[in-house]
C-alpha atoms as a PDB file:
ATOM      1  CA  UNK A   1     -23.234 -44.473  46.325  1.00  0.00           C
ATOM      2  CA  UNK A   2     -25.071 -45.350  43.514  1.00  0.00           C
ATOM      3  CA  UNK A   3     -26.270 -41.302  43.380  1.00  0.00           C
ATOM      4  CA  UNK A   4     -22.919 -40.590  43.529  1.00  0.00           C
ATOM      5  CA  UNK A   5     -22.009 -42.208  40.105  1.00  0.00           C
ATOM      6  CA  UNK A   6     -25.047 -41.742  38.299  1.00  0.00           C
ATOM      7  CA  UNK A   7     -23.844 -38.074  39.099  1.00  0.00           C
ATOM      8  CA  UNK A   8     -20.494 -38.343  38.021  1.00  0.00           C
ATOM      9  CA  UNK A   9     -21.618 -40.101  34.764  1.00  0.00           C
ATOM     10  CA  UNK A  10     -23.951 -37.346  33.951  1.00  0.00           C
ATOM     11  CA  UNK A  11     -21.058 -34.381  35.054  1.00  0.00           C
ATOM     12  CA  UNK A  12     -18.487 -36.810  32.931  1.00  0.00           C
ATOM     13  CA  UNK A  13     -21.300 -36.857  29.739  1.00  0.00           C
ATOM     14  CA  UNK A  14     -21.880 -32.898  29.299  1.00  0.00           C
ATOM     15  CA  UNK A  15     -18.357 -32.186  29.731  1.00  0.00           C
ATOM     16  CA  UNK A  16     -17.157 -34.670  26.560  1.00  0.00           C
ATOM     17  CA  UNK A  17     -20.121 -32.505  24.599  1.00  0.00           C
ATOM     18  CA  UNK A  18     -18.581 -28.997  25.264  1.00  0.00           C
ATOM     19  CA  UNK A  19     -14.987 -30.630  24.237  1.00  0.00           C
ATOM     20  CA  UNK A  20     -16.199 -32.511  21.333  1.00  0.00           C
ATOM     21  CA  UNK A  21     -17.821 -28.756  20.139  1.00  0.00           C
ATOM     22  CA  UNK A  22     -13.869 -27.324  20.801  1.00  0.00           C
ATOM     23  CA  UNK A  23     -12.411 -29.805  18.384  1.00  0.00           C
ATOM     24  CA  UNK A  24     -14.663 -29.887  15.043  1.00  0.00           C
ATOM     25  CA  UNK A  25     -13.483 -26.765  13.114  1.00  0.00           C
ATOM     26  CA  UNK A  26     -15.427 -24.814  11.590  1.00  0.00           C
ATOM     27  CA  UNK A  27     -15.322 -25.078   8.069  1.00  0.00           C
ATOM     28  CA  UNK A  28     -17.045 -21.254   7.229  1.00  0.00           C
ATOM     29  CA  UNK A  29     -14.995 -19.485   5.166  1.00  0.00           C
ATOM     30  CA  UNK A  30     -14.458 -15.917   4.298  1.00  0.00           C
ATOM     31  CA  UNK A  31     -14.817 -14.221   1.035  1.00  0.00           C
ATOM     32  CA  UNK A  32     -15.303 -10.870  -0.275  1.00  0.00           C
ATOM     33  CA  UNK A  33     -18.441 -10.105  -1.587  1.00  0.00           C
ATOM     34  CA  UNK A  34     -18.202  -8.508  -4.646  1.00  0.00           C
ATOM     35  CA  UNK A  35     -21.621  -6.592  -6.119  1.00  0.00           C
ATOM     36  CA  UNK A  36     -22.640  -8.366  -9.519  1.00  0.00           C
ATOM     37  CA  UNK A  37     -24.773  -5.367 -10.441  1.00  0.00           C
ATOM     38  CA  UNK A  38     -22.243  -3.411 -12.851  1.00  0.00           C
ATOM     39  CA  UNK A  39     -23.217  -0.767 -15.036  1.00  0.00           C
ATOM     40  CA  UNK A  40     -20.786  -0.178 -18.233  1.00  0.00           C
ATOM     41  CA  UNK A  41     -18.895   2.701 -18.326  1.00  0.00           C
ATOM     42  CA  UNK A  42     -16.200   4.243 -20.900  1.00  0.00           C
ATOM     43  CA  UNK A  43     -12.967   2.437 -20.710  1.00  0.00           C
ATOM     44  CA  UNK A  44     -11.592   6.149 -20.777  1.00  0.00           C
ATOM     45  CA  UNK A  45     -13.246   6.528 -17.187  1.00  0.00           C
ATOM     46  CA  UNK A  46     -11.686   4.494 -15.506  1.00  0.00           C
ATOM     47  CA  UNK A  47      -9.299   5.519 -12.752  1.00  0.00           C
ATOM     48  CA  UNK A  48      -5.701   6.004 -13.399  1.00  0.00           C
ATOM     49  CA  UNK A  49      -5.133   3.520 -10.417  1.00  0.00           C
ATOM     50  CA  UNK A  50      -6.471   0.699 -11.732  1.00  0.00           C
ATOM     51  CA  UNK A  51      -5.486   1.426 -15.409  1.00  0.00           C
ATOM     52  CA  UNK A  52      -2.133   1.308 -14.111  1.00  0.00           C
ATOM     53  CA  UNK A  53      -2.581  -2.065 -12.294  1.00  0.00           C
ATOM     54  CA  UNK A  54      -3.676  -3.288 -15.120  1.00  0.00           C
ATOM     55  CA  UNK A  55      -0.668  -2.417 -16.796  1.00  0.00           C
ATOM     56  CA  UNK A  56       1.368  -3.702 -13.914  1.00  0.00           C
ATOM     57  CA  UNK A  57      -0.359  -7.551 -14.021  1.00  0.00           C
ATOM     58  CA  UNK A  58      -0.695  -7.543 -17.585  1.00  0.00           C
ATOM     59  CA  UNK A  59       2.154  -5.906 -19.837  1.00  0.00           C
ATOM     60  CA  UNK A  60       0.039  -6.618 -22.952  1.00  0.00           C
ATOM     61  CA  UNK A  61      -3.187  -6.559 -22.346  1.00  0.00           C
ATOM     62  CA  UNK A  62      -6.274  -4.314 -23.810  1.00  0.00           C
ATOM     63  CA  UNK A  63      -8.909  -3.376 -21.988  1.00  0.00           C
ATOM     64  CA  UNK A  64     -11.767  -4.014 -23.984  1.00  0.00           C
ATOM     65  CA  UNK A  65     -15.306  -2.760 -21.538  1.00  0.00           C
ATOM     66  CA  UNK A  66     -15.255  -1.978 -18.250  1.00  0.00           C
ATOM     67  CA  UNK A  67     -18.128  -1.838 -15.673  1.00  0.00           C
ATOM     68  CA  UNK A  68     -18.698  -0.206 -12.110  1.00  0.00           C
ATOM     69  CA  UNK A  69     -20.700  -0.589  -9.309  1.00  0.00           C
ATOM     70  CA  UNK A  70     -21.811   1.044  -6.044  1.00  0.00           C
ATOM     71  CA  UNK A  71     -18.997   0.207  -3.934  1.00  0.00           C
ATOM     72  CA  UNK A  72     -16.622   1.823  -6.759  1.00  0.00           C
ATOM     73  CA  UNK A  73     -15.485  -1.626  -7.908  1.00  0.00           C
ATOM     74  CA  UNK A  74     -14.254  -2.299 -11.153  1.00  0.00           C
ATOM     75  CA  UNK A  75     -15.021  -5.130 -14.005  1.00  0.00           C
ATOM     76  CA  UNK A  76     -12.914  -5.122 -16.796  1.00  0.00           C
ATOM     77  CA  UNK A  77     -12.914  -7.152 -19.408  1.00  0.00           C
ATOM     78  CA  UNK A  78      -9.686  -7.748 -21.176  1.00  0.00           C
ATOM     79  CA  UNK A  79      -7.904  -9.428 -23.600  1.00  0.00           C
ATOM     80  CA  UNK A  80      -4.275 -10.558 -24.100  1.00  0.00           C
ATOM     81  CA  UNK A  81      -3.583 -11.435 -27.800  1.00  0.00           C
ATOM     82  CA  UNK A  82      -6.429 -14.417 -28.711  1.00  0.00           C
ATOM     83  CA  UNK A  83      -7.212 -14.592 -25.037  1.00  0.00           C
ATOM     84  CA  UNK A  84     -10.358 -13.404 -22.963  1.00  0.00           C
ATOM     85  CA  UNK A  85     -10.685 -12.498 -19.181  1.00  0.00           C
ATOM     86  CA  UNK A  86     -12.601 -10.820 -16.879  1.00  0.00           C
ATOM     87  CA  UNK A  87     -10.840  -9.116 -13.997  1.00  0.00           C
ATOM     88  CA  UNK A  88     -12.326  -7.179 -10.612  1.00  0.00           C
ATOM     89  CA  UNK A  89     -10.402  -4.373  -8.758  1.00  0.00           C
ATOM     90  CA  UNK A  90     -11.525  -1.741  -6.662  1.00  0.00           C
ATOM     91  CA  UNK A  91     -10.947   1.552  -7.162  1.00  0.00           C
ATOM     92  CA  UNK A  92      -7.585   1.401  -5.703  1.00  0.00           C
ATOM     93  CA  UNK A  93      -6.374  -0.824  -8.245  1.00  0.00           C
ATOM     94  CA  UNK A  94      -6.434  -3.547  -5.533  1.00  0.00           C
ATOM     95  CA  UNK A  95      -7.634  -6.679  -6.967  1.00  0.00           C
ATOM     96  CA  UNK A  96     -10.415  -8.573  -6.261  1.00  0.00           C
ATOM     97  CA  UNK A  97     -10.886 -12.205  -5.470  1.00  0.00           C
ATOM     98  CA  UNK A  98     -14.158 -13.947  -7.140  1.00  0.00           C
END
């Protein structure tokens, strides 16, 4: 009898270890990865896509340098009357999340 519970104890203790590993969420989260190798290129390079969601996001903004990297994704550095920003969008004119 005594094998019997030391048995059931032991079945009952791995069990609560498999459904304590079900309940603790995990906490990784996903984020784009976006190159920070950029070369500068001519702000007159840039593709007509993202000059035109650039437009689109920000009526008066002026795009000041812009940079590019392997993956075709853009950096562009703009400004908005006494304002700075930097801004990422690939080559869509989709834009990127830092």
């Amino acid at each position: 009898m005594k094998k019997l519970a030391i048995s059931a104890a032991i079945l009952l203790g791995s069990l609560s270890i498999s459904a304590i590993a079900a309940i603790i969420p995990n906490n990784a989260q996903t984020t784009v990865s976006v190159q920070t190798e950029y070369t500068e290129i001519s702000t007159d390079v840039v593709p007509a896509a993202v000059k035109t969601a650039l437009q689109t996001a920000y009526p008066n903004a002026k795009l000041e340098k812009a940079y590019v990297n392997d993956k075709k994704e853009y950096k562009l550095e703009i400004s908005v009357g006494d304002q700075k920003a930097t801004v990422y969008s690939d080559v869509n004119g989709n834009w990127l999340k830092i």
